[in-house]
N, C-alpha and C. Protein backbone atom coordinates (compact mmCIF):
# COMPACT_ATOMS: atom_id res chain seq x y z
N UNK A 1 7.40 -21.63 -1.97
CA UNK A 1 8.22 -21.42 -0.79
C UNK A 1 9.63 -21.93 -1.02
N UNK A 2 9.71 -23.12 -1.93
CA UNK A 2 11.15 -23.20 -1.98
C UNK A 2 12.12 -22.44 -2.57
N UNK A 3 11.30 -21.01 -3.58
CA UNK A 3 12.65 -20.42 -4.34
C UNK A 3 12.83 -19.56 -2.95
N UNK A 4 12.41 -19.38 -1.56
CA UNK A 4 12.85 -18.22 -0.76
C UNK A 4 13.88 -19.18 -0.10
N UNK A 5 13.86 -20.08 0.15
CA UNK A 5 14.69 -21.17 1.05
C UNK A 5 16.28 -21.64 0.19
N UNK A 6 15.90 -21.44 -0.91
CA UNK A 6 17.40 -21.78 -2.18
C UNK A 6 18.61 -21.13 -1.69
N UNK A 7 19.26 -21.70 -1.44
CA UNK A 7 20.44 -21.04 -1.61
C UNK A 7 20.79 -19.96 -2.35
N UNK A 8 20.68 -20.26 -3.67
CA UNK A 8 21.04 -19.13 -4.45
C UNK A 8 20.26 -17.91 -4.62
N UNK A 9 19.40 -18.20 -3.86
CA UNK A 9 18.11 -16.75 -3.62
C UNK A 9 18.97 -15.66 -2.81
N UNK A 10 19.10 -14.76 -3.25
CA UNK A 10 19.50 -13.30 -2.72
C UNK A 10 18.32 -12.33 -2.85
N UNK A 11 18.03 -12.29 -1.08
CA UNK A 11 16.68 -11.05 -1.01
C UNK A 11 17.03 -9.95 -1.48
N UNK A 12 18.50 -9.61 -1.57
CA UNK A 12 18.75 -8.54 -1.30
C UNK A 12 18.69 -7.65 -2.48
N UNK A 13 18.76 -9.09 -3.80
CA UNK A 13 18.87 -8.62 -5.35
C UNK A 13 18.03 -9.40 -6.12
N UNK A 14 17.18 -10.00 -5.44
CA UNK A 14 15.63 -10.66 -5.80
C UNK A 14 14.59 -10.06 -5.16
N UNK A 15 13.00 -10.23 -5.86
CA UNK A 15 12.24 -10.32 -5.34
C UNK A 15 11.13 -11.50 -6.07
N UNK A 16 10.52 -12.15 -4.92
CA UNK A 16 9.88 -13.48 -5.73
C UNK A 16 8.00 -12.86 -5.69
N UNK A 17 7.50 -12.96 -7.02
CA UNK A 17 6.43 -11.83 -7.13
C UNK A 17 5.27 -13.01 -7.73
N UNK A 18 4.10 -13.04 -7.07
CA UNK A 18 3.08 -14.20 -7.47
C UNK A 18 3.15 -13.98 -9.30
N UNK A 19 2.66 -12.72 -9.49
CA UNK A 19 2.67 -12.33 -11.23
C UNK A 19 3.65 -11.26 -11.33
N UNK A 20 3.04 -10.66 -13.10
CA UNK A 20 4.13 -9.95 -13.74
C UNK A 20 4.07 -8.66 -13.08
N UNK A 21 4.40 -8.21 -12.54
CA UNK A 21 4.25 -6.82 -12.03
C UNK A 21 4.26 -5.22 -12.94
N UNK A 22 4.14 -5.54 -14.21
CA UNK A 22 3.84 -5.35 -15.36
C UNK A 22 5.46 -4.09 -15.79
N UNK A 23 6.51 -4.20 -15.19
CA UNK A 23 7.93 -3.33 -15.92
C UNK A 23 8.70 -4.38 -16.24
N UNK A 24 9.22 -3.63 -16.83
CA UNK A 24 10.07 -4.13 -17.91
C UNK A 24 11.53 -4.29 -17.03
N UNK A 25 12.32 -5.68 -17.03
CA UNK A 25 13.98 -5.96 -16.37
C UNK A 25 14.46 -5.56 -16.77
N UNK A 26 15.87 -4.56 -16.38
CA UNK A 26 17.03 -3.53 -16.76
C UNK A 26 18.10 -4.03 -16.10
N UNK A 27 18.76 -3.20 -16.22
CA UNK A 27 20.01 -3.37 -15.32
C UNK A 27 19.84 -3.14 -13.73
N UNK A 28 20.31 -4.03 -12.47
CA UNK A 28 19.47 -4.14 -11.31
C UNK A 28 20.47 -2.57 -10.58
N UNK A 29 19.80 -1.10 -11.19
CA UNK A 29 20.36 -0.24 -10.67
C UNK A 29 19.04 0.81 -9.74
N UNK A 30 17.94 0.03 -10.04
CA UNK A 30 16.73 0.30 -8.97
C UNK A 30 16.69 1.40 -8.48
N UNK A 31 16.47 1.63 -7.22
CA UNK A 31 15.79 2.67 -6.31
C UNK A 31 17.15 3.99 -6.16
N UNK A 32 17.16 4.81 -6.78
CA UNK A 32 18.22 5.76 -6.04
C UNK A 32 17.88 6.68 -4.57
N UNK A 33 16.92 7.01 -4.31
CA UNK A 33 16.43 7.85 -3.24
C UNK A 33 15.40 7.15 -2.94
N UNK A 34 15.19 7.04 -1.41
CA UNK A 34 13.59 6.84 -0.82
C UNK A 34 13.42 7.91 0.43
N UNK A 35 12.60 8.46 0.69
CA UNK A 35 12.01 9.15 1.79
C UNK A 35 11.14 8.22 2.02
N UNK A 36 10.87 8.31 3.68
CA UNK A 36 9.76 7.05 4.44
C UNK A 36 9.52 8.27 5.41
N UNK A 37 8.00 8.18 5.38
CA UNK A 37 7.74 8.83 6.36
C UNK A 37 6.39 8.74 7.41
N UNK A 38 6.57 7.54 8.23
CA UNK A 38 5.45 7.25 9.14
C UNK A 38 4.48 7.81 9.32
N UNK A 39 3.30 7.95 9.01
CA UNK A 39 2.07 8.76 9.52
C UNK A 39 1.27 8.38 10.93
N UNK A 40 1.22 7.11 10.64
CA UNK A 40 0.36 6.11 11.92
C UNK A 40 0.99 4.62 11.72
N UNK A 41 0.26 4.21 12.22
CA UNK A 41 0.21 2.58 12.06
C UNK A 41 0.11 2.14 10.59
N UNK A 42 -1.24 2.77 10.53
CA UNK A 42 -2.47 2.69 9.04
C UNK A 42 -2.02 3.52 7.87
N UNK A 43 -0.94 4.33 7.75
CA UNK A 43 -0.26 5.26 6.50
C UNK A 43 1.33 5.67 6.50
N UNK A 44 1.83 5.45 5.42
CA UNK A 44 2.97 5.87 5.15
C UNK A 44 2.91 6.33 3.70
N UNK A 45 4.15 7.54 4.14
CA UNK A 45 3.82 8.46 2.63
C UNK A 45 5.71 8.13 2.46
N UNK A 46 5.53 7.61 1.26
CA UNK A 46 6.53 7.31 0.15
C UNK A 46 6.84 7.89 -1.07
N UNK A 47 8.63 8.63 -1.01
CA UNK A 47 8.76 9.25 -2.09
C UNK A 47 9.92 8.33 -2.50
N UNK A 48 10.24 8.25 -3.84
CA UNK A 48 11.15 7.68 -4.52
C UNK A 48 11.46 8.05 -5.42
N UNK A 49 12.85 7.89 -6.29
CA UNK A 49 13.18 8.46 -7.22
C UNK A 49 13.83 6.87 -7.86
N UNK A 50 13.07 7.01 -9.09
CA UNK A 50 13.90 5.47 -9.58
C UNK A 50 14.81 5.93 -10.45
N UNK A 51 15.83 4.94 -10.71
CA UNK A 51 16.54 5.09 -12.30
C UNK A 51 15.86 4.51 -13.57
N UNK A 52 15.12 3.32 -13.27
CA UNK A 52 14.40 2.34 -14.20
C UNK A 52 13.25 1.33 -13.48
N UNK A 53 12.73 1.21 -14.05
CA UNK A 53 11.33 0.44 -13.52
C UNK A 53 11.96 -1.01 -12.69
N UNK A 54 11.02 -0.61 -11.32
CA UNK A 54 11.93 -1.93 -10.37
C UNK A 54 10.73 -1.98 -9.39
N UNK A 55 10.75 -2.63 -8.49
CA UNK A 55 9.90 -3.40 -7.13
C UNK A 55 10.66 -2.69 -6.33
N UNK A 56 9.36 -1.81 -5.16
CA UNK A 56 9.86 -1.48 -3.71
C UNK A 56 9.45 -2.68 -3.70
N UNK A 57 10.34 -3.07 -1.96
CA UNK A 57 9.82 -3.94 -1.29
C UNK A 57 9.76 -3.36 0.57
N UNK A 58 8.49 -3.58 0.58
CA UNK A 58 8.43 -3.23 1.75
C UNK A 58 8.46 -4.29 2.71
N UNK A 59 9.62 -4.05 3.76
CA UNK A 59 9.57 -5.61 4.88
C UNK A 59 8.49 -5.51 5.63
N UNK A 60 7.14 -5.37 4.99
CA UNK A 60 6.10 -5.53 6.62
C UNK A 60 4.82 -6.51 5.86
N UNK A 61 4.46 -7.26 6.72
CA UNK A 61 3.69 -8.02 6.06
C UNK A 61 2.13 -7.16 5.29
N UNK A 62 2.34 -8.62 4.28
CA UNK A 62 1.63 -8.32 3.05
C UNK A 62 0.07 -8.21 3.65
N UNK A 63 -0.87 -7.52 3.26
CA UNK A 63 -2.69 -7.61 3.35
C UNK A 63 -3.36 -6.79 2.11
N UNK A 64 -4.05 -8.06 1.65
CA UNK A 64 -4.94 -7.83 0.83
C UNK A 64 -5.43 -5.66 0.68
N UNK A 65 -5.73 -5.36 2.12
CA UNK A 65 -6.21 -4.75 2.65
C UNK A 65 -5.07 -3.27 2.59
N UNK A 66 -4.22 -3.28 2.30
CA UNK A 66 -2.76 -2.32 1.95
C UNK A 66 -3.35 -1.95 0.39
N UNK A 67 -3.54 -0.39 0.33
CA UNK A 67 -3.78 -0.01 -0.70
C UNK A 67 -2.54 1.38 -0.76
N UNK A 68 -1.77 1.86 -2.35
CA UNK A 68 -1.54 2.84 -2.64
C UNK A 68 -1.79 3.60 -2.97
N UNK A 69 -2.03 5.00 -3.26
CA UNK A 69 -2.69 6.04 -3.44
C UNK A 69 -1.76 6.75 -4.27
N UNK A 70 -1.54 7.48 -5.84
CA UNK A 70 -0.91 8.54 -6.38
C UNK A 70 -1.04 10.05 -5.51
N UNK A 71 0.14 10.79 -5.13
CA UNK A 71 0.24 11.85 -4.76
C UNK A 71 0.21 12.31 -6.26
N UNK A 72 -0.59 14.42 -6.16
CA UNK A 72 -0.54 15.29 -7.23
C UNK A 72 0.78 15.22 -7.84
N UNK A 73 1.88 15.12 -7.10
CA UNK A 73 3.11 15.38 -8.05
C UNK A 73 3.76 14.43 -8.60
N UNK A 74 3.42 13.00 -8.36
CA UNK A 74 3.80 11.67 -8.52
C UNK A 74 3.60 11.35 -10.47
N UNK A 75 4.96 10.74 -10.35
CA UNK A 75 4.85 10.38 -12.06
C UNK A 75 3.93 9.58 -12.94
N UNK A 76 3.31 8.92 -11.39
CA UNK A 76 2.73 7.12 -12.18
C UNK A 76 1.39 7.70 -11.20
N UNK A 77 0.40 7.52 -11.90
CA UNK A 77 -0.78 7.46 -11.69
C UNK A 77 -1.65 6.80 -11.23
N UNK A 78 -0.99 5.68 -10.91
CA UNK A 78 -1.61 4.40 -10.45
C UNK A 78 -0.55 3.15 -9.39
N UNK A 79 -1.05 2.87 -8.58
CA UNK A 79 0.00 1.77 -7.68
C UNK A 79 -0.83 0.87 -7.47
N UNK A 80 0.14 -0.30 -7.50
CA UNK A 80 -0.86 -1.93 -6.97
C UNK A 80 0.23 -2.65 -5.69
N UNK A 81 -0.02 -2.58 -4.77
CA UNK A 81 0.33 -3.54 -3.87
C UNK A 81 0.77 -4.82 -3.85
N UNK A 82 1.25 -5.70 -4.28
CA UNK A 82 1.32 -7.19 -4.02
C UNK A 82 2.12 -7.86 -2.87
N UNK A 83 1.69 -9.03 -3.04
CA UNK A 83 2.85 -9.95 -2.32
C UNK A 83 3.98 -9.94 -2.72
N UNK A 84 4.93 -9.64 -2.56
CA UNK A 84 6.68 -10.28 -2.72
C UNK A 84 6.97 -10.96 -1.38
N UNK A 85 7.74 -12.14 -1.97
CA UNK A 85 8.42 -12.68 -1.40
C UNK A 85 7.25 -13.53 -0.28
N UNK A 86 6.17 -14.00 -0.96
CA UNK A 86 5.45 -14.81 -0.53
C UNK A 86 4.55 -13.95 0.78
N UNK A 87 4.54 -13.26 1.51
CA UNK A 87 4.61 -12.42 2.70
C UNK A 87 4.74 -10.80 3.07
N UNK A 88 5.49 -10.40 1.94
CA UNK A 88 6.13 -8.86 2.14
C UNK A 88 5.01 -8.04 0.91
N UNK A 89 4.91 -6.72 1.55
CA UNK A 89 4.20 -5.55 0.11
C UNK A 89 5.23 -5.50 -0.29
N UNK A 90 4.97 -5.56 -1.73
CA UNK A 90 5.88 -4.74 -3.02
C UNK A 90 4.86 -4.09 -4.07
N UNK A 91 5.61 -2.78 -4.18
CA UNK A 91 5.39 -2.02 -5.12
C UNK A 91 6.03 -1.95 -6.58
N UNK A 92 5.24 -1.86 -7.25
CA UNK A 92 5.97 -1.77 -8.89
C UNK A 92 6.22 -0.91 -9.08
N UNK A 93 7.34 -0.09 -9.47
CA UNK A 93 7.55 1.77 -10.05
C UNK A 93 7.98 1.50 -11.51
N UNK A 94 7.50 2.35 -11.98
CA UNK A 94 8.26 2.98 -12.90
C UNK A 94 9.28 3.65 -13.06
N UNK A 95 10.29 4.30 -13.75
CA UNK A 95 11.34 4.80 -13.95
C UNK A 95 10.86 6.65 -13.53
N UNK A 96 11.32 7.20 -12.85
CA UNK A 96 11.04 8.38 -12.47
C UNK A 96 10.87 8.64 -10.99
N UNK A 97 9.71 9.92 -10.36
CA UNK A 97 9.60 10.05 -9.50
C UNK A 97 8.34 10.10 -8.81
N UNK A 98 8.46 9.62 -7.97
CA UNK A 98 7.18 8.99 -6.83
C UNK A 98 7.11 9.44 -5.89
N UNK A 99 5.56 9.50 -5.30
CA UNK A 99 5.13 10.43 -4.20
C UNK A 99 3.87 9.66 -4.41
N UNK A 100 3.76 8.70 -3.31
CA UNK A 100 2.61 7.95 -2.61
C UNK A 100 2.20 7.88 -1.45
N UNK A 101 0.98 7.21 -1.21
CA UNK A 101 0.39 7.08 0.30
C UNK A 101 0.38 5.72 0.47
N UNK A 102 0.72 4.91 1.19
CA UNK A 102 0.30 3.50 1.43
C UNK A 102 -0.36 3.65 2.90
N UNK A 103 -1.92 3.50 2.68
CA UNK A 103 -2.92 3.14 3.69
C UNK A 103 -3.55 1.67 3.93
N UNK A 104 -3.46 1.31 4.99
CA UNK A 104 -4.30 0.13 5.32
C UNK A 104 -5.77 0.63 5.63
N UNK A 105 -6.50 -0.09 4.59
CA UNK A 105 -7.88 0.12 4.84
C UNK A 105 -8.20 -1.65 3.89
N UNK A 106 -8.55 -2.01 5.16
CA UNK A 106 -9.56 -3.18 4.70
C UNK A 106 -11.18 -2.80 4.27
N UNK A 107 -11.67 -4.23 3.41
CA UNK A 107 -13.14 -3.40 3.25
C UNK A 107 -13.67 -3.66 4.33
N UNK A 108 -13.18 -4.17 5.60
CA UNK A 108 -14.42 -4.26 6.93
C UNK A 108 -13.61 -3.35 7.78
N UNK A 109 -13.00 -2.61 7.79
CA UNK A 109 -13.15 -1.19 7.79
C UNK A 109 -13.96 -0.22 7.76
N UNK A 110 -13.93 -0.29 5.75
CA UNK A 110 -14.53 0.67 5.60
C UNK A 110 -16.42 0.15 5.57
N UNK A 111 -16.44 -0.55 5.85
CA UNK A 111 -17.97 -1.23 6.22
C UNK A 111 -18.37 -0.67 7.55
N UNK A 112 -17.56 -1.19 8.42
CA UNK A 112 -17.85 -1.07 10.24
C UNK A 112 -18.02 0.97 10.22
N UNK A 113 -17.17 1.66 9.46
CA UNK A 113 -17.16 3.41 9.15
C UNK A 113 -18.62 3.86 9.10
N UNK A 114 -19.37 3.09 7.90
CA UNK A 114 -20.53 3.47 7.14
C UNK A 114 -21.27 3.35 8.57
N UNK A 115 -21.11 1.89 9.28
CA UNK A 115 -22.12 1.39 10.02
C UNK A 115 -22.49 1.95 10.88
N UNK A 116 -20.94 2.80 11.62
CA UNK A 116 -20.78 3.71 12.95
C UNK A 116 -21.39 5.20 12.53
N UNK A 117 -21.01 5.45 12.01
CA UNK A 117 -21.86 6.51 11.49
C UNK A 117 -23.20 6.75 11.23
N UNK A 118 -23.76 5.48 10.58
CA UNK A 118 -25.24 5.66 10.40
C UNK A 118 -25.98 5.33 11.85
N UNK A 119 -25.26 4.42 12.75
CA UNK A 119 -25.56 4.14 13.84
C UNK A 119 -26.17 5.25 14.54
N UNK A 120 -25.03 6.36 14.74
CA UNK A 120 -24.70 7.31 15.43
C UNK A 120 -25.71 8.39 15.36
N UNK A 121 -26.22 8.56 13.59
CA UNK A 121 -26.98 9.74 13.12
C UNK A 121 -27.94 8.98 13.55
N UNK A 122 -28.40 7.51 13.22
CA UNK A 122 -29.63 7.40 13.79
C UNK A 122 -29.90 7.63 15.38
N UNK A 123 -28.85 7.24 16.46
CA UNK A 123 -28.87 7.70 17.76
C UNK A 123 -29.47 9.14 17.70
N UNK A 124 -28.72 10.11 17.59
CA UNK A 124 -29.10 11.63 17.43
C UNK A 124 -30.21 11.31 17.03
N UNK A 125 -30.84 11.15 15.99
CA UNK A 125 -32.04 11.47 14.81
C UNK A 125 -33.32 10.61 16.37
N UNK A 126 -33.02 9.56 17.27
CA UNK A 126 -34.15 9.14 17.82
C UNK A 126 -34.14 10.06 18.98
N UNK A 127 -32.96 9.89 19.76
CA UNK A 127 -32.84 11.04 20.62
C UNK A 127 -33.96 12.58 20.80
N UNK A 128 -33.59 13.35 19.57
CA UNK A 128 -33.99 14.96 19.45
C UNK A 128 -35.36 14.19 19.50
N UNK A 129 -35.83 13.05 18.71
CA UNK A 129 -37.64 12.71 18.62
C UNK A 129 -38.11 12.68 20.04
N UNK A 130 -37.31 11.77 20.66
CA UNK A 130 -37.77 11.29 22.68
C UNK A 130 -38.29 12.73 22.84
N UNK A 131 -37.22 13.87 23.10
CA UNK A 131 -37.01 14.85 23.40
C UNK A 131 -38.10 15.99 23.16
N UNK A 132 -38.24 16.29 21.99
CA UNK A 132 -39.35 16.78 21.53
C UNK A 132 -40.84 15.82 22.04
N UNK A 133 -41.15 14.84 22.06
CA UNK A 133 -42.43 14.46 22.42
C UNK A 133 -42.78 14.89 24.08
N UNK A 134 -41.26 15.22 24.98
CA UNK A 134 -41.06 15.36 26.62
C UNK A 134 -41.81 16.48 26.28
C-alpha cells in the first residue's frame, strides 16, 4: 500500500501489479484506441488496439470472480485478469488488436445456475408424476 500513497507514484503512468504480468516494458506509448461497450452490470466487451505490450487498467474494483474471454477476431488468445493497483482489474495485452469479453461470473454463481436448474427439472420431473397418478 505504500508504493500507491508515494508521492512519486503517478496512476496515470504506473500501474502497481501483485506479479509479472508476463510483457515485456517499452516505451510507455500503450493503448492507442479503446472501444467500451457496456453489456450489463456482469459484461463488457472490449476492443483495443495496442502499439506494444502494456496493462489495461480498468477503474472498477478488482474480483477474483472477473474473468476475460478471447473474441474470434482478437490477436491474443488468452486474457488473465489481475489486481492493479492493489484494488483495480488490469489486463495484460499484447502489442496488436483486441476484442474481448470481461464477464463477472463467480464460481457460486455458477454453482447456485447448476443448482436452480436441477432444482427446477426436478420440480417438473415430480410434478407430471403427482399428476399422472390423479
Amino acid at each position: 500500500l505504500g508504493l500507491v500513497v508515494d508521492r512519486r507514484f503517478d496512476p496515470a503512468k504506473q500501474i502497481i501489479l501483485e506479479g509479472d504480468p508476463g510483457i515485456t516494458e517499452g516505451h510507455p506509448r500503450g493503448v492507442e484506441k479503446v472501444r467500451w461497450i457496456d453489456r450489463s452490470t456482469d459484461e463488457i466487451e472490449i476492443e483495443a488496439q495496442t502499439l506494444e505490450p502494456c496493462v489495461l487498467l480498468v477503474t472498477d474494483n478488482y474480483d477474483p470472480g472477473w474473468k476475460a474471454k478471447a473474441l474470434a477476431n482478437s490477436g491474443q488468445k488468452e486474457y488473465q485478469v489481475v489486481p492493479g493497483d492493489y484494488f483495480l482489474r488490469a489486463i495484460p495485452l499484447q502489442a496488436g488488436y483486441h476484442h474481448l469479453l470481461l464477464q463477472y461470473r463467480p464460481w457460486a454463481f455458477e454453482i447456485g445456475k447448476w443448482v436452480s436448474l436441477l432444482s427446477c427439472f426436478l420440480y417438473v420431473a415430480i410434478l407430471m408424476a403427482v399428476r399422472r397418478r390423479k
